[in-house]
Protein backbone atom coordinates (compact mmCIF):
# COMPACT_ATOMS: atom_id res chain seq x y z
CA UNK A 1 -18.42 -6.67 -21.75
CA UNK A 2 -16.75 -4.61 -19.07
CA UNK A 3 -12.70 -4.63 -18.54
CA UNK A 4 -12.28 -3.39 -14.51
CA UNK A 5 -8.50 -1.49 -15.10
CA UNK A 6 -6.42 -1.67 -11.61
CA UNK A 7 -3.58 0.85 -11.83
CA UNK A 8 -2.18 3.40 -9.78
CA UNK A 9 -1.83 6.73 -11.01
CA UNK A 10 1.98 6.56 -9.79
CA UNK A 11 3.02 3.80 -11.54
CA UNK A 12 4.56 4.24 -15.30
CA UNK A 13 3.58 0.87 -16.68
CA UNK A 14 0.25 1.75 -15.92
CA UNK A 15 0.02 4.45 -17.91
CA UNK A 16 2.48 2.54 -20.72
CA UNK A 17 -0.72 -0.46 -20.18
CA UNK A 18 -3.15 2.01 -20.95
CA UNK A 19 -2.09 3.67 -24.32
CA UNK A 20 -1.32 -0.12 -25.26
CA UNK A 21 -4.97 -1.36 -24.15
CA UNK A 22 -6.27 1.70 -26.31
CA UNK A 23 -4.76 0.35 -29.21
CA UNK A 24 -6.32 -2.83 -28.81
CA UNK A 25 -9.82 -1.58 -28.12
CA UNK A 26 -9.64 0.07 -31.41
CA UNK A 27 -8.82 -2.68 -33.16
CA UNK A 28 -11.87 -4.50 -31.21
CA UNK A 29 -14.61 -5.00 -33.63
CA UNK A 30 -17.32 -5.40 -30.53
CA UNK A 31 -15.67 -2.25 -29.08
CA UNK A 32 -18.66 -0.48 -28.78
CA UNK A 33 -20.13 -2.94 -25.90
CA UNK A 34 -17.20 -2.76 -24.07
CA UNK A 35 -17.26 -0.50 -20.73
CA UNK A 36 -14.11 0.11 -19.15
CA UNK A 37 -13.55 1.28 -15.44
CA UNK A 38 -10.61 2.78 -13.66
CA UNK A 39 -10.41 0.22 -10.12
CA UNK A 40 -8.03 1.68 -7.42
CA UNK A 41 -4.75 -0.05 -6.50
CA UNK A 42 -1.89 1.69 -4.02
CA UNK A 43 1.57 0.88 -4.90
CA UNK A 44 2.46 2.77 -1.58
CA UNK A 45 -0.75 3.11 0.74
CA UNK A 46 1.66 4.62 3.29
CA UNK A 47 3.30 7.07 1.00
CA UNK A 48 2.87 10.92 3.29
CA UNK A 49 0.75 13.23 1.68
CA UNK A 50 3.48 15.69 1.74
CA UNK A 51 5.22 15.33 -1.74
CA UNK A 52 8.77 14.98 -2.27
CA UNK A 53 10.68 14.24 -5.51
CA UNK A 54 9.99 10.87 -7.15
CA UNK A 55 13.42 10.39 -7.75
CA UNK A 56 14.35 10.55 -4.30
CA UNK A 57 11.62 7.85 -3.43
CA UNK A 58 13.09 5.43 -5.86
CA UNK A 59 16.59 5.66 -5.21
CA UNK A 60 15.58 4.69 -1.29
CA UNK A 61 13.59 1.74 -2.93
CA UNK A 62 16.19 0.13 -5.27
CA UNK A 63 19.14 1.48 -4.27
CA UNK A 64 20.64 2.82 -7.20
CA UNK A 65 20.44 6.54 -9.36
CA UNK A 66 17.00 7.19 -10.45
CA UNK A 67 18.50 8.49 -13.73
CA UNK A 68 19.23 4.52 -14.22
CA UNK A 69 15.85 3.99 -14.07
CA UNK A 70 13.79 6.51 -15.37
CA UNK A 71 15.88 6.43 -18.89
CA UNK A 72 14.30 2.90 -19.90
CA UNK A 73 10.35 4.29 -18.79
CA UNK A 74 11.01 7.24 -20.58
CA UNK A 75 11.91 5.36 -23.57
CA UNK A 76 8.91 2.50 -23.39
CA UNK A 77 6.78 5.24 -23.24
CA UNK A 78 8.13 7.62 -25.86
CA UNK A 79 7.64 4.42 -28.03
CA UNK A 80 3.75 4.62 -26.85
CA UNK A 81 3.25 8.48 -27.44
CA UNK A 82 3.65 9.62 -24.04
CA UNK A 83 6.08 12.17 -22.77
CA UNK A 84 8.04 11.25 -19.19
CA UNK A 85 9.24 13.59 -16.97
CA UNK A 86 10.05 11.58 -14.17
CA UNK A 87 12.76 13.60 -12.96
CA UNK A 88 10.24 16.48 -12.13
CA UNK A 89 7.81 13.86 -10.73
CA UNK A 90 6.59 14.48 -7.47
CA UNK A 91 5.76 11.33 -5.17
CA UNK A 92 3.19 11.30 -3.05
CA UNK A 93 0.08 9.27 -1.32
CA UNK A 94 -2.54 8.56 -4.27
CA UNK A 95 -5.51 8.49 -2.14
CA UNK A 96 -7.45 11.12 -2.73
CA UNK A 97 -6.72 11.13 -6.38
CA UNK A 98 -8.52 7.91 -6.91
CA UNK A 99 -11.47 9.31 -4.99
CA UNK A 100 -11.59 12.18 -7.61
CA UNK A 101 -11.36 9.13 -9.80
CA UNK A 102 -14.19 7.86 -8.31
CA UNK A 103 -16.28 10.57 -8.45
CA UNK A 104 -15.93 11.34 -12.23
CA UNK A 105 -16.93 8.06 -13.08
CA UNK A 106 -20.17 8.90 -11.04
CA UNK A 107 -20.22 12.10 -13.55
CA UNK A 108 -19.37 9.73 -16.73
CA UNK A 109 -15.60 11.35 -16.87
CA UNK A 110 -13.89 8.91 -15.31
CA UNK A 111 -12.13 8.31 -19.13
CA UNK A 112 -10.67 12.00 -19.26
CA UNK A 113 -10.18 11.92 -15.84
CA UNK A 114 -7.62 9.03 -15.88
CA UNK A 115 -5.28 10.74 -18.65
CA UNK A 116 -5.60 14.36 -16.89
CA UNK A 117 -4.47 12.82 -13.52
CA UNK A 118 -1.44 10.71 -15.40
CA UNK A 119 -0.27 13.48 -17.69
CA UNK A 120 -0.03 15.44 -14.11
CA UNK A 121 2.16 13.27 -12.39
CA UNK A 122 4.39 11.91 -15.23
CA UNK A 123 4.38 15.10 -17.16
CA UNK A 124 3.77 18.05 -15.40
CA UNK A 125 5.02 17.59 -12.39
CA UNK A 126 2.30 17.90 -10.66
CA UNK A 127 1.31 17.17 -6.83
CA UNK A 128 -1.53 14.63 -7.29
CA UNK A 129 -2.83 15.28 -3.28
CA UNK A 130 -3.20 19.27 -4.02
CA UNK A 131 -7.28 19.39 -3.89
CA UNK A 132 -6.87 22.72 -5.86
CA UNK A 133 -4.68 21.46 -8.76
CA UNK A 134 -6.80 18.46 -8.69
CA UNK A 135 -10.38 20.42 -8.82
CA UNK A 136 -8.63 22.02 -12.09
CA UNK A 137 -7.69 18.70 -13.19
CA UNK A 138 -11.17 17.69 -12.76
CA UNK A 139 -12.38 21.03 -14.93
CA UNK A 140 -10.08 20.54 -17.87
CA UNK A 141 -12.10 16.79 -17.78
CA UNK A 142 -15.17 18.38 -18.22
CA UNK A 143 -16.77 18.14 -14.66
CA UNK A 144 -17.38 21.26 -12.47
CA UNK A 145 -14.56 22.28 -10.82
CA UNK A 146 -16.78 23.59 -7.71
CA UNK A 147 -18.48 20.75 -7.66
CA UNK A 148 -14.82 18.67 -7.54
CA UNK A 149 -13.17 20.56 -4.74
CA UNK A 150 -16.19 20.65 -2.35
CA UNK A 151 -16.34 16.49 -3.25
CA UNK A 152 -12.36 16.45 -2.02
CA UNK A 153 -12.82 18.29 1.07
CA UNK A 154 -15.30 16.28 2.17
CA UNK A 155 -15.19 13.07 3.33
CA UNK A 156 -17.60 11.22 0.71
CA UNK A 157 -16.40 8.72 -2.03
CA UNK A 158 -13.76 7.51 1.05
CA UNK A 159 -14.93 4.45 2.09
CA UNK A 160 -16.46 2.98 -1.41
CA UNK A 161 -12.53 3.55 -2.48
CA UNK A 162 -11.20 1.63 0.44
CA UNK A 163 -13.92 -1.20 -0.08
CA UNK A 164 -12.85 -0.94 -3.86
CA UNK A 165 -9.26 -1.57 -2.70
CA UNK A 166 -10.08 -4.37 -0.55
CA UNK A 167 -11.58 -5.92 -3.32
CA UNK A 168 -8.45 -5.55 -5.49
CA UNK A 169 -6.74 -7.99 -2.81
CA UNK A 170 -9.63 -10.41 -2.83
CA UNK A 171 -9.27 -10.96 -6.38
CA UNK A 172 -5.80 -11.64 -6.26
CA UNK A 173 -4.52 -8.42 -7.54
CA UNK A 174 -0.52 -8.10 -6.93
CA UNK A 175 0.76 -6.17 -9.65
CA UNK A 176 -0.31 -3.23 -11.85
CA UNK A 177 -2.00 -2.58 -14.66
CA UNK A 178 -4.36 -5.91 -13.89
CA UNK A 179 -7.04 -6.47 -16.14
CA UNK A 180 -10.91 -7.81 -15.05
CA UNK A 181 -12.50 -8.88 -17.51
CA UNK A 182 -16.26 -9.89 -16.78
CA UNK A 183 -15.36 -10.26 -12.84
CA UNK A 184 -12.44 -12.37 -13.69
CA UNK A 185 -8.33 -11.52 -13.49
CA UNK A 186 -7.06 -11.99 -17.03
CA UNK A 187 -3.86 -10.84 -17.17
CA UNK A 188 -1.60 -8.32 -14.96
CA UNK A 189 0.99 -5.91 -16.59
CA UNK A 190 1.66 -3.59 -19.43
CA UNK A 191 0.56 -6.02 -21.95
CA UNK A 192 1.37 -5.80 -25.37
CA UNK A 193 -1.71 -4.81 -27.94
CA UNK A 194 -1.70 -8.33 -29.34
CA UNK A 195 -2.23 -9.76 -25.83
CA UNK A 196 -4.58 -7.48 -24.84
CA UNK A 197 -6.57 -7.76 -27.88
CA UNK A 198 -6.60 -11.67 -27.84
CA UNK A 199 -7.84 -11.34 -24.73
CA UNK A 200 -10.66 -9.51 -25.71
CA UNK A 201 -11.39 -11.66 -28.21
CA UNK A 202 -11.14 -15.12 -26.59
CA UNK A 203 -13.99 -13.19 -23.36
CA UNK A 204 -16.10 -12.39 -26.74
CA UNK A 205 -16.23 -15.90 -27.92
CA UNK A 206 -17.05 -16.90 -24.34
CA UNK A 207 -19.84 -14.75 -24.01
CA UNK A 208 -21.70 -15.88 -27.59
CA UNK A 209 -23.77 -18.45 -27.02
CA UNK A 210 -22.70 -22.08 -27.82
CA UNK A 211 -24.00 -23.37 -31.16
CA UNK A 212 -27.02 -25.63 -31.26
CA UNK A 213 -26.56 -29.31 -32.72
């Protein structure tokens, strides 16, 4: 079985969706045939590469104190085991984080890649379009940090993410997390285990083959 994951590595109910589709992959008794992949999605493909506080960004968006805002996330994902520090969040374009995304699931990272680029952004603080801070993103994930910064200063990896999120819009995709399972959109949004684990369960039974007479 493979579950196609469309997030953005800005958005906090992706990361919420993510600890909660953990939990019900370990509670998956066929989790061992299930591959997962990390599919690009841009909540902002115009957002400047130049980062500015995320606060800032949503306050111009909905028009209200951040503070309002970022109390509730913090507090969904304290409940999840995850530690939100929006107000030190830095906003900016996501691009070329997915490509690093991209390339560690070449490398068979893509996994640890995922959690160092969230825990960055919603934790640290950090700039997710620095190419330095993300090559030692990419070395605390195991790959070769080298190898991961001459990757982002090239141009390679660029155009397989675009076509990636084209595809996101062919298939319908209009809100993140959205989870594919076996090519087809199941459900979108931070899910609860339960759902996400019936979900699992009910592409299982479709897969086995139908019982002979």
């Amino acid at each position: 079985m493979k579950v196609e994951i469309y997030s953005d590595l800005v958005c906090p109910w992706c990361y919420i969706g993510k600890r909660r589709f953990e939990k019900a992959l370990a509670a998956f008794p066929e989790a061992a045939g299930v591959e997962v992949v990390y599919r690009p999605f841009q909540l902002n493909p115009a957002a400047p590469e130049t980062p500015e506080p995320s606060a800032r960004v949503y306050e111009r968006k909905f028009g209200r104190p951040a503070e309002t805002i970022f109390g509730p996330l913090t507090r969904a994902a304290a409940a999840e085991g995850i530690t939100f520090r929006m107000d030190e969040a830095l906003a900016t374009n996501t691009f070329q984080a997915h490509r690093l995304l991209w390339f560690a699931r070449r490398h068979g990272r893509q996994a640890e890649m995922k959690e160092r680029l969230l825990g960055h952004y919603f934790t640290d603080g950090g700039d997710l379009g620095d190419r330095e801070a993300l090559a030692g993103l990419a070395e605390a994930a195991g790959l070769d940090r080298a190898a991961a910064l001459a990757f982002l200063t090239s141009p390679e990896g660029a155009d397989e993410v675009r076509a990636e999120l084209a595809e996101a819009t062919d298939l319908g995709v209009t809100a993140v997390p959205t989870f594919v399972i076996d090519g087809t959109l199941v459900l979108q949004g931070a899910q609860s285990p339960e759902v996400l684990l019936g979900a699992l369960e009910r592409a299982a039974a479709d897969r086995r083959p139908a019982p002979t007479a």
